[in-house]
Protein backbone atom coordinates (compact mmCIF):
# COMPACT_ATOMS: atom_id res chain seq x y z
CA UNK A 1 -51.14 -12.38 -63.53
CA UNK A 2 -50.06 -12.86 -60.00
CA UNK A 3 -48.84 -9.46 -58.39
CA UNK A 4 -47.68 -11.27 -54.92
CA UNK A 5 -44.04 -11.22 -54.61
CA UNK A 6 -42.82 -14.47 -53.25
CA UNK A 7 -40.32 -14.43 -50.44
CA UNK A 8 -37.23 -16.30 -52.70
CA UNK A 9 -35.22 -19.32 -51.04
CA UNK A 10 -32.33 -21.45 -51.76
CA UNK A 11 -30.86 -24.43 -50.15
CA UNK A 12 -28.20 -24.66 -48.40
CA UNK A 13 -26.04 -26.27 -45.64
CA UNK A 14 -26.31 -25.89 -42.02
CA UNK A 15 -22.04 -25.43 -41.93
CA UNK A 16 -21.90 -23.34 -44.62
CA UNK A 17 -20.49 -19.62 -43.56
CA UNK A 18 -21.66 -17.90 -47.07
CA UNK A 19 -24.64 -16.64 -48.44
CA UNK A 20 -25.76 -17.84 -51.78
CA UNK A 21 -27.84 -14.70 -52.72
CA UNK A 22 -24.75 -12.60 -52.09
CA UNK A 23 -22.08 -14.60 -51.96
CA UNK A 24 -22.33 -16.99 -54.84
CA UNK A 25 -19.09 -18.39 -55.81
CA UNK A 26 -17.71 -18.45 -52.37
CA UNK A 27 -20.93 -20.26 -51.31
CA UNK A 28 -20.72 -23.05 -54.04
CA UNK A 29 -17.24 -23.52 -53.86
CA UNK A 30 -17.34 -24.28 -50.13
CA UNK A 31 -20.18 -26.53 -51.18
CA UNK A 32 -18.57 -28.21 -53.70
CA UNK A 33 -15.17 -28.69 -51.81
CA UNK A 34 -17.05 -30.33 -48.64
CA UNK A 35 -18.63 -32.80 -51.43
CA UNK A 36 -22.34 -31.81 -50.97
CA UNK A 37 -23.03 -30.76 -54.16
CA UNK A 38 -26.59 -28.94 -53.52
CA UNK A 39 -27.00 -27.68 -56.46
CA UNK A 40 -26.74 -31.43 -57.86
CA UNK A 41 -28.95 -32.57 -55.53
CA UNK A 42 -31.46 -29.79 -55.79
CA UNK A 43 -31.39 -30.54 -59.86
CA UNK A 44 -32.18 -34.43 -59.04
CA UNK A 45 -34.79 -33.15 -56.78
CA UNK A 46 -36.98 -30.72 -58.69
CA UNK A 47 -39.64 -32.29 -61.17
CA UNK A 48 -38.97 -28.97 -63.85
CA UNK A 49 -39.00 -28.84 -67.86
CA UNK A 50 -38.49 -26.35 -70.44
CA UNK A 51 -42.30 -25.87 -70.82
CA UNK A 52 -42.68 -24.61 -67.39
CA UNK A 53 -43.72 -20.92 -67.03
CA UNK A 54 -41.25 -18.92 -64.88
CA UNK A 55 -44.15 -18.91 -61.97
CA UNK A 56 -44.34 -23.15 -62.40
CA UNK A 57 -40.55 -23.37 -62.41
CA UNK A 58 -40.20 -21.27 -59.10
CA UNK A 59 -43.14 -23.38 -57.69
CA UNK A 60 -41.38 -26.58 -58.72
CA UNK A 61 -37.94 -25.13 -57.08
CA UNK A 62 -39.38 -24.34 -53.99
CA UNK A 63 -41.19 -27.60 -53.71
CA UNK A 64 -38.27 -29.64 -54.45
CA UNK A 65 -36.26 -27.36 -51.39
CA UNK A 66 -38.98 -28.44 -49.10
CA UNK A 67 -39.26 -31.65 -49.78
CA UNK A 68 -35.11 -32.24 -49.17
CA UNK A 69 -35.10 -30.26 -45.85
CA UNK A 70 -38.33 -32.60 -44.98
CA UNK A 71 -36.49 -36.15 -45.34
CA UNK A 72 -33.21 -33.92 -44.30
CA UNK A 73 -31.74 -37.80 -43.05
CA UNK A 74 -28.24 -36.22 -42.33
CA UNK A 75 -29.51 -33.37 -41.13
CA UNK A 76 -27.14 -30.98 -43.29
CA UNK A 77 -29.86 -28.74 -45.30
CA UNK A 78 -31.83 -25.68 -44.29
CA UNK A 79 -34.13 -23.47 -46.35
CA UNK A 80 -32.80 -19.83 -46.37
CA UNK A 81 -34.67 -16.82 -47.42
CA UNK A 82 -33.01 -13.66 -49.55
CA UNK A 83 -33.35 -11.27 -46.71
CA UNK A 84 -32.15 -13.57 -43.78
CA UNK A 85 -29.01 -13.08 -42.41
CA UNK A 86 -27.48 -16.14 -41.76
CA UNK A 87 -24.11 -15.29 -39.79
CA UNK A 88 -23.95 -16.09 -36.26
CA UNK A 89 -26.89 -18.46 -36.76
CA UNK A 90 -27.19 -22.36 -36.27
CA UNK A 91 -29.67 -24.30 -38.22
């Protein structure tokens, strides 16, 4: 069993003003509204299945978040951590 507590991420967009760790709804609804639809893309992205153990999931996640910021063509998406504070920031 792996002890190491992994620094968790999410993706999100460069414009948008809310923080999905603590600002959920707000977050995905300004998502939503400005068509981006990360979550969507972030399902699309991530090779996961049922069968995956919670570690393998998170793993899978993660990779998938890297690999969209990496061919980031529009430039839109950032990897943010939990305990980054995003406010006042650019990408």
């Amino acid at each position: 069993m792996n002890d190491v507590k992994r620094k968790k991420a999410m993706l999100t967009t460069v414009d948008n003003p809310f923080n999905p760790f603590t600002e959920y709804d707000k977050w995905y609804a300004f998502d939503v509204q400005k068509g981006y639809h990360t979550c969507s893309l972030l399902a699309t992205v991530a090779k996961t299945s049922l069968e995956l153990s919670e570690e393998d999931y998170e793993n899978a996640i993660d990779a998938a978040i890297d690999e969209i910021v990496k061919e980031n063509v529009s430039g839109m998406y950032k990897k943010i951590y939990e305990d980054e504070d995003i406010r006042g920031r650019g990408s």
